[in-house]
C-alpha atoms as a PDB file:
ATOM      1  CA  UNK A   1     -16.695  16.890 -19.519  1.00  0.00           C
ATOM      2  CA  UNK A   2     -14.798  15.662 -16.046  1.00  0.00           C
ATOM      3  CA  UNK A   3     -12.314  14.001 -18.168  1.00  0.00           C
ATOM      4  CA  UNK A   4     -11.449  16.678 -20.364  1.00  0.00           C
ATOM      5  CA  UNK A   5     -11.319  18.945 -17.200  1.00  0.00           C
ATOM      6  CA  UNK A   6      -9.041  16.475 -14.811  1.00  0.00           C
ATOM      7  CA  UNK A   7      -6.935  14.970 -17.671  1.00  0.00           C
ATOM      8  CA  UNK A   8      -4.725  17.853 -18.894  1.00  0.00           C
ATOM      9  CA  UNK A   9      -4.261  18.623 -14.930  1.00  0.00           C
ATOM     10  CA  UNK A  10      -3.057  14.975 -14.774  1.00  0.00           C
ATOM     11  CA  UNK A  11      -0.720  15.421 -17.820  1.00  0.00           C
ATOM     12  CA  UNK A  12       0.537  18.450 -16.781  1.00  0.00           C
ATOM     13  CA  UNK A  13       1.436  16.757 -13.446  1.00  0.00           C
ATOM     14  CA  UNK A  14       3.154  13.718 -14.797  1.00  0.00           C
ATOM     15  CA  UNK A  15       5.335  16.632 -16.922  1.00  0.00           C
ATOM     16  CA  UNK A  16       6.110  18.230 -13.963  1.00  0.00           C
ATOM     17  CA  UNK A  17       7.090  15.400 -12.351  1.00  0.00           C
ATOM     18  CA  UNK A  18       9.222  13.943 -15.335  1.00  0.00           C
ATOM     19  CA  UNK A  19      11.215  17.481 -15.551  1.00  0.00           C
ATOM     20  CA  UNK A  20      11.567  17.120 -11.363  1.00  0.00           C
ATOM     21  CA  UNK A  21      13.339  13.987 -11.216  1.00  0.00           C
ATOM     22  CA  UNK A  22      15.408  14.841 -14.600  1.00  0.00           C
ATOM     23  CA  UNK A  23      16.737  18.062 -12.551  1.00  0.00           C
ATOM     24  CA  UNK A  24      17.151  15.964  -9.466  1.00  0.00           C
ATOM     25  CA  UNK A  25      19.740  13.308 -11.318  1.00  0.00           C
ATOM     26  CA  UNK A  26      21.675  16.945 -12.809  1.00  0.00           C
ATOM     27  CA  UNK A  27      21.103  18.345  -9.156  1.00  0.00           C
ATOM     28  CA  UNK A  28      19.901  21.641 -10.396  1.00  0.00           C
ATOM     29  CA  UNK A  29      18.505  21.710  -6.845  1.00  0.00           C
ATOM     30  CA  UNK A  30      17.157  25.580  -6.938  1.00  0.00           C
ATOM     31  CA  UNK A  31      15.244  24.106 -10.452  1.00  0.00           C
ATOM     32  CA  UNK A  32      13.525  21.408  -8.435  1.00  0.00           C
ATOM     33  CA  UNK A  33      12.134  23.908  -5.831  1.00  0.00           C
ATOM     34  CA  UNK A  34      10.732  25.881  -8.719  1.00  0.00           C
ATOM     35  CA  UNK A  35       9.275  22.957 -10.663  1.00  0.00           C
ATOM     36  CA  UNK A  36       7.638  21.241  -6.844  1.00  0.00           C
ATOM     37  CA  UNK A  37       5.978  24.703  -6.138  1.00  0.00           C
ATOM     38  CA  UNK A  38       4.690  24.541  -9.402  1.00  0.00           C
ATOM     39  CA  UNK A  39       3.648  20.795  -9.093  1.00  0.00           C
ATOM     40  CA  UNK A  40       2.672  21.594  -5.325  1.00  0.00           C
ATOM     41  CA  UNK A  41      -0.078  24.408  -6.902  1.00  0.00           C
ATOM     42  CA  UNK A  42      -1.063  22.108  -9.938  1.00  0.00           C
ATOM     43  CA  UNK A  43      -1.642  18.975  -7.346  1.00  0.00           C
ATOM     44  CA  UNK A  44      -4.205  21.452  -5.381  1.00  0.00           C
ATOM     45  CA  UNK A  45      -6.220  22.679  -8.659  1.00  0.00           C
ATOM     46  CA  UNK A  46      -6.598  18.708  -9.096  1.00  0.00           C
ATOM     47  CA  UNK A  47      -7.455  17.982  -5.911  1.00  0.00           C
ATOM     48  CA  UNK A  48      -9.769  20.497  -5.362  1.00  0.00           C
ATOM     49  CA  UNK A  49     -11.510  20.113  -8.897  1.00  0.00           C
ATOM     50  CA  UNK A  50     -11.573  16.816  -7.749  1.00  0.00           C
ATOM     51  CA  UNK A  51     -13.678  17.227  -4.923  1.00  0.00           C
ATOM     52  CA  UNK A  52     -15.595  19.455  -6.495  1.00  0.00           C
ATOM     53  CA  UNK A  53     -16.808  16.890  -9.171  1.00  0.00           C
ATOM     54  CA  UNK A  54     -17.166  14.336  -6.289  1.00  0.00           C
ATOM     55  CA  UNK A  55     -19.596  16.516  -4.152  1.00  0.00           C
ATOM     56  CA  UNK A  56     -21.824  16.969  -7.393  1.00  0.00           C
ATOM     57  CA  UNK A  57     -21.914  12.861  -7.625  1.00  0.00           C
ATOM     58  CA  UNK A  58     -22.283  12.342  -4.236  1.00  0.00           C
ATOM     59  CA  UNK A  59     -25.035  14.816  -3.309  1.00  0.00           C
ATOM     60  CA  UNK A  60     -26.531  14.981  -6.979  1.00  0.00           C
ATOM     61  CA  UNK A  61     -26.212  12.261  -8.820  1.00  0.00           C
ATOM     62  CA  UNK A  62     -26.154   9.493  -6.894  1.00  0.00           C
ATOM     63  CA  UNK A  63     -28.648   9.685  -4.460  1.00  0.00           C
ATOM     64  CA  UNK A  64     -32.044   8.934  -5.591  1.00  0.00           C
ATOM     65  CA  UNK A  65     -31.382   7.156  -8.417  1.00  0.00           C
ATOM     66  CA  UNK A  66     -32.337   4.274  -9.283  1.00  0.00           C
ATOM     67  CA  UNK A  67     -30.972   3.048 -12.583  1.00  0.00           C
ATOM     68  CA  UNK A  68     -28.429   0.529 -11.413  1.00  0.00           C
ATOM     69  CA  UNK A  69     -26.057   1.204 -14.856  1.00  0.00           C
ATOM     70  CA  UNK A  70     -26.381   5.289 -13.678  1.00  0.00           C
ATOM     71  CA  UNK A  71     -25.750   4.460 -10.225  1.00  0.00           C
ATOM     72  CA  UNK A  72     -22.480   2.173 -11.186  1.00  0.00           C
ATOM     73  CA  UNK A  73     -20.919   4.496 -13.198  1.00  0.00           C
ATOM     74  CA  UNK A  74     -21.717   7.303 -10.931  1.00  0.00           C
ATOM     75  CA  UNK A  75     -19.567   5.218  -8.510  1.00  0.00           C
ATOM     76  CA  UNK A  76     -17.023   4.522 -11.139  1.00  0.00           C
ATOM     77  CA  UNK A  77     -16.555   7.879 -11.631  1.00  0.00           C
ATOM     78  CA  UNK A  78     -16.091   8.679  -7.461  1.00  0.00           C
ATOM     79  CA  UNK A  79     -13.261   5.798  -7.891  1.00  0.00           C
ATOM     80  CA  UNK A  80     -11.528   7.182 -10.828  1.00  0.00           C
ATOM     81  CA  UNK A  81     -11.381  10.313  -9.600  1.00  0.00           C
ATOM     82  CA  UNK A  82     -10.112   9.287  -5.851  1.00  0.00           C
ATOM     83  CA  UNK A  83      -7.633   7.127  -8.072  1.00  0.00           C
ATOM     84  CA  UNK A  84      -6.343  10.208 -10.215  1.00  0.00           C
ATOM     85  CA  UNK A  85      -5.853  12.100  -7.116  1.00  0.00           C
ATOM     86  CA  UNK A  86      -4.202   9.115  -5.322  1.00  0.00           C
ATOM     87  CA  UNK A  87      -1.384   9.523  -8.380  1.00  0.00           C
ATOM     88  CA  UNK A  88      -0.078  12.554  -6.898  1.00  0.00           C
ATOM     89  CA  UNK A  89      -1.134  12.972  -3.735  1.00  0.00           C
ATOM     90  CA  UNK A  90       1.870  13.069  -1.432  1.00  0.00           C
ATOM     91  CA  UNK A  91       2.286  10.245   1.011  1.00  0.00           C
ATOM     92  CA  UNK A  92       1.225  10.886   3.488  1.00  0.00           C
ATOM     93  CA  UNK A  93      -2.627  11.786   1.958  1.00  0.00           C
ATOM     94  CA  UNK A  94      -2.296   8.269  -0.201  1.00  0.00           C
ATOM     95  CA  UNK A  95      -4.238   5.900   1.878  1.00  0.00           C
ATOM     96  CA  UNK A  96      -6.816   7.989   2.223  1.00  0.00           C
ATOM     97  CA  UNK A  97      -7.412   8.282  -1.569  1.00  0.00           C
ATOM     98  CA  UNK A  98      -6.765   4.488  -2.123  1.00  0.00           C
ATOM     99  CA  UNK A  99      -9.089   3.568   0.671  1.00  0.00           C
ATOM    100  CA  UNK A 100     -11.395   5.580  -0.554  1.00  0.00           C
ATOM    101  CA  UNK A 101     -11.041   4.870  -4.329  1.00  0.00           C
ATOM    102  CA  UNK A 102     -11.252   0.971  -2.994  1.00  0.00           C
ATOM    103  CA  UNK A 103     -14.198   1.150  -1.134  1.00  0.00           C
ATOM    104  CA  UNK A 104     -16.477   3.009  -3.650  1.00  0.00           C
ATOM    105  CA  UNK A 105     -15.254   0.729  -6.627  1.00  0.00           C
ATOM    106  CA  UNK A 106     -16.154  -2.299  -4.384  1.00  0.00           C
ATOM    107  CA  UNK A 107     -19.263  -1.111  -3.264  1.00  0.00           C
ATOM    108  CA  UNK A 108     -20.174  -0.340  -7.095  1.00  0.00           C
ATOM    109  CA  UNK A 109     -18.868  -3.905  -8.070  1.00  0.00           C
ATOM    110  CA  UNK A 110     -21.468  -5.446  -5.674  1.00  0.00           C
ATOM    111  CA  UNK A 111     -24.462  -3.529  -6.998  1.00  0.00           C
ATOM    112  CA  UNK A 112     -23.143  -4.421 -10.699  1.00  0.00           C
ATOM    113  CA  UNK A 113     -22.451  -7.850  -9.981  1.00  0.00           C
ATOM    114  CA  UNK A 114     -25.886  -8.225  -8.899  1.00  0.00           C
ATOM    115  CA  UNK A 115     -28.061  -5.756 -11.006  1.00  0.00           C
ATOM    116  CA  UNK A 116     -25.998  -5.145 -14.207  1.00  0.00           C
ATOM    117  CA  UNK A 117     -26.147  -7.833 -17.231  1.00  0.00           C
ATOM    118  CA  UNK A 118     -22.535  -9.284 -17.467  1.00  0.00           C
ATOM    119  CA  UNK A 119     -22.177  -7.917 -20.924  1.00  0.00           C
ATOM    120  CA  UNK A 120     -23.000  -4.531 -19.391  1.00  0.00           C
ATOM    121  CA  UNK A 121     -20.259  -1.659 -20.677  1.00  0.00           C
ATOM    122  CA  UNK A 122     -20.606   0.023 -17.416  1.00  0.00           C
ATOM    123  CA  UNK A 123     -19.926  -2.798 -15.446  1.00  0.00           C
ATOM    124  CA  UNK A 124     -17.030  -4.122 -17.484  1.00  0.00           C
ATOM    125  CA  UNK A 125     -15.574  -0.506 -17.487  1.00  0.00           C
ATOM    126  CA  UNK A 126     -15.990  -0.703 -13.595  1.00  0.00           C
ATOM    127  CA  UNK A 127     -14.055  -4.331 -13.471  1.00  0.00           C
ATOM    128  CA  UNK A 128     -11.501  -2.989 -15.595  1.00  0.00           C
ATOM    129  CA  UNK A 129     -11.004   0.239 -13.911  1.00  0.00           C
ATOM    130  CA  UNK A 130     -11.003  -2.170 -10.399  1.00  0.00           C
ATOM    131  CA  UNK A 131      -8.499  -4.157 -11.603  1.00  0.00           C
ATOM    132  CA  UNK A 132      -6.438  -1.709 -12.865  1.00  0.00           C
ATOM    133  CA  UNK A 133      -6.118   0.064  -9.580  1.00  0.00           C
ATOM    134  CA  UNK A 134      -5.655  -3.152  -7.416  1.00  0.00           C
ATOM    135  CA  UNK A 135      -3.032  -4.576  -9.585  1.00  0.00           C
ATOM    136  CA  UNK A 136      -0.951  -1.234 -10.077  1.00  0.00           C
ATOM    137  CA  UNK A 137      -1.673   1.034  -7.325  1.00  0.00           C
ATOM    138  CA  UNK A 138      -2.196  -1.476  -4.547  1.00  0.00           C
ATOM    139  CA  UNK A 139      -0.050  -4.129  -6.259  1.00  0.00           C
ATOM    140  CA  UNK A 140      -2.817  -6.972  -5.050  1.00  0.00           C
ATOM    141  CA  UNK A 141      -2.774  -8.875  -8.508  1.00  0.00           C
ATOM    142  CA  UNK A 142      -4.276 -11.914  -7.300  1.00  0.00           C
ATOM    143  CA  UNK A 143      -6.860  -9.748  -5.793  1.00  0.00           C
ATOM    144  CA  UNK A 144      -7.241  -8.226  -8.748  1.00  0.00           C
ATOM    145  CA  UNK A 145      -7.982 -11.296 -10.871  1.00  0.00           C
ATOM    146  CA  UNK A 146      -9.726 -14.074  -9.146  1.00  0.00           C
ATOM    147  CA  UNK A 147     -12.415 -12.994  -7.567  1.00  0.00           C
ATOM    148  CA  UNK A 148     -13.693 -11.113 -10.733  1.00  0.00           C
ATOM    149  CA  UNK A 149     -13.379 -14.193 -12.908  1.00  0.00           C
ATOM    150  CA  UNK A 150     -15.005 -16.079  -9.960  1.00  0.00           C
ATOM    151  CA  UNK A 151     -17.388 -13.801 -10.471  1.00  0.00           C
ATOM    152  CA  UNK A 152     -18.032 -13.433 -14.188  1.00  0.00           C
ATOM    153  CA  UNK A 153     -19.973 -15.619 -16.008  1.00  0.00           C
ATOM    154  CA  UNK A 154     -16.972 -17.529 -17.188  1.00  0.00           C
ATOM    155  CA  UNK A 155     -13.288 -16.805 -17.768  1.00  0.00           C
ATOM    156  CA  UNK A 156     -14.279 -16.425 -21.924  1.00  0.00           C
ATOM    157  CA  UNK A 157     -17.716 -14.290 -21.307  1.00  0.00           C
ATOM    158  CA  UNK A 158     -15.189 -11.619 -19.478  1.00  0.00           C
ATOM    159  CA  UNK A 159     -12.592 -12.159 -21.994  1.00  0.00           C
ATOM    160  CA  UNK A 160     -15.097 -11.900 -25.164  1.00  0.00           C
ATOM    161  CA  UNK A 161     -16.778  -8.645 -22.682  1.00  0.00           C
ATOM    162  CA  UNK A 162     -13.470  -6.877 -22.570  1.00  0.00           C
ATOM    163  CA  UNK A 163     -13.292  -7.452 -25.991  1.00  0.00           C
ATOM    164  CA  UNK A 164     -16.132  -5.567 -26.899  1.00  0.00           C
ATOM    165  CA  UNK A 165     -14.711  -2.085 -24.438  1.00  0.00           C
ATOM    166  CA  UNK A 166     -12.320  -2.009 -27.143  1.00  0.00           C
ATOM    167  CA  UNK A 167     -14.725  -1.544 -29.742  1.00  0.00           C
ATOM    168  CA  UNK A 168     -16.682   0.957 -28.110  1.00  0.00           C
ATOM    169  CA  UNK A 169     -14.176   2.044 -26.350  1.00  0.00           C
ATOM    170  CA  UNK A 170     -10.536   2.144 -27.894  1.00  0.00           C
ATOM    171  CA  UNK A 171      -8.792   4.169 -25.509  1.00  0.00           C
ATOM    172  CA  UNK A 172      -9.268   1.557 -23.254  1.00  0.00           C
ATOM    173  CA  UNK A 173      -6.825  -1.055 -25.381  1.00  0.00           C
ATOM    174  CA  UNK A 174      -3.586  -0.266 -23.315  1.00  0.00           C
ATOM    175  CA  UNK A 175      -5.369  -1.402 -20.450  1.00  0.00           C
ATOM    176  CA  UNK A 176      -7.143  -4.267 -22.046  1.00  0.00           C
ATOM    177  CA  UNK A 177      -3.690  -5.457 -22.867  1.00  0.00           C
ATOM    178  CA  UNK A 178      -2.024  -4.804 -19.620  1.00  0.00           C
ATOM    179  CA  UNK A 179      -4.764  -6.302 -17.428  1.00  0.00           C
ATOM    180  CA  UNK A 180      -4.623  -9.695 -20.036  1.00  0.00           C
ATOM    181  CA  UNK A 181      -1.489  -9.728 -19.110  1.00  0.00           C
ATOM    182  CA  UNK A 182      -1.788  -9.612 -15.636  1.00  0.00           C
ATOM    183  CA  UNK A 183      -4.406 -12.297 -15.724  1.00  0.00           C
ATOM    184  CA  UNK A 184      -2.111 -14.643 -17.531  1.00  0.00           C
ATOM    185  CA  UNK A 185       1.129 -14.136 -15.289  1.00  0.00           C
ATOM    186  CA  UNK A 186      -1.672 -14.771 -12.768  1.00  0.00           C
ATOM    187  CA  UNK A 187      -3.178 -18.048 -13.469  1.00  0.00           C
ATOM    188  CA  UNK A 188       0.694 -18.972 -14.806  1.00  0.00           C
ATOM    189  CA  UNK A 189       1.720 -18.843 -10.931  1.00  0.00           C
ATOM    190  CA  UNK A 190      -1.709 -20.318  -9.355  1.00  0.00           C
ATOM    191  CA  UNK A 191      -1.026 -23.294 -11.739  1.00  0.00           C
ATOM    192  CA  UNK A 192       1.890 -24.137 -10.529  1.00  0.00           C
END
């Protein structure tokens, strides 16, 4: 239900944006007002849906409970939703989102590191969803890869684990492909 509540916001953003910077390279300047009000108003309905969602987690969902998969992707969700905000947040509001979005995803990586079963979907949808936003948004790739195979079983268990996202989950495959890339380029420049 959050998803199909935050996503269209998010595409309708990314639109909004797309048709902003097209109008900016014609310099249909009075256009780009229009279109950033708009975004300006559609940013707010995300952010405060956002926080909406969050206060439900935090004061609802989280607390209390003790099933550590629950609790993980509880946290999962606080990140991901701190993240999607992050996207369009203006600047200045940024590092609050991404310090935010970084601290709950590696506070739920230590409680799934520790209580989750490395094959766990929730925890490999929380290392995923980690790396994702420390390579991309953060741009800390080496952050992003070592210390999670460190971590992991071994390098194949996460490969074989991310693996089997796809097959429950198949929207997931863009990222499975970007993060295996980012793991290769990765080891590529440790090794030499």
């Amino acid at each position: 239900i959050v998803y199909a509540i935050v996503n269209p916001m998010r595409v309708t953003l990314t639109q909004l944006n797309e048709n902003i910077a097209r109008e900016m390279r014609e310099r249909h300047l009075q256009i780009v007002e229009i279109l950033q009000n708009v975004a300006n108003n559609h940013f707010s309905q995300l952010e405060v849906s956002c926080q909406d969602i969050l206060s439900i987690v935090n004061q609802q969902l989280i607390p209390g409970n003790i099933d550590p998969e629950a609790k993980v992707d509880f946290m999962r969700l606080q990140g991901d939703l701190c993240r999607y905000v992050n996207e369009f947040a203006p600047e200045k509001r940024k590092e609050f989102y991404q310090v935010r979005c970084k601290s709950v995803y590696s506070e739920a990586y230590k409680i799934a590191s520790t209580q989750c079963p490395p094959h766990s979907l929730t925890r490999l949808a929380l290392v995923l969803n980690y790396t994702m936003f420390l390579a991309e948004t953060l741009n800390e790739v080496h952050d992003a890869v070592i210390p999670f195979l460190q971590n992991e079983t071994s390098a194949h268990q996460f490969f074989l684990s991310l693996k089997n996202i796809i097959t429950y989950r198949p929207l997931l495959y863009h990222h499975y492909c970007h993060l295996l890339s980012t793991i290769s380029n990765e080891i590529k420049s440790i090794s030499n």
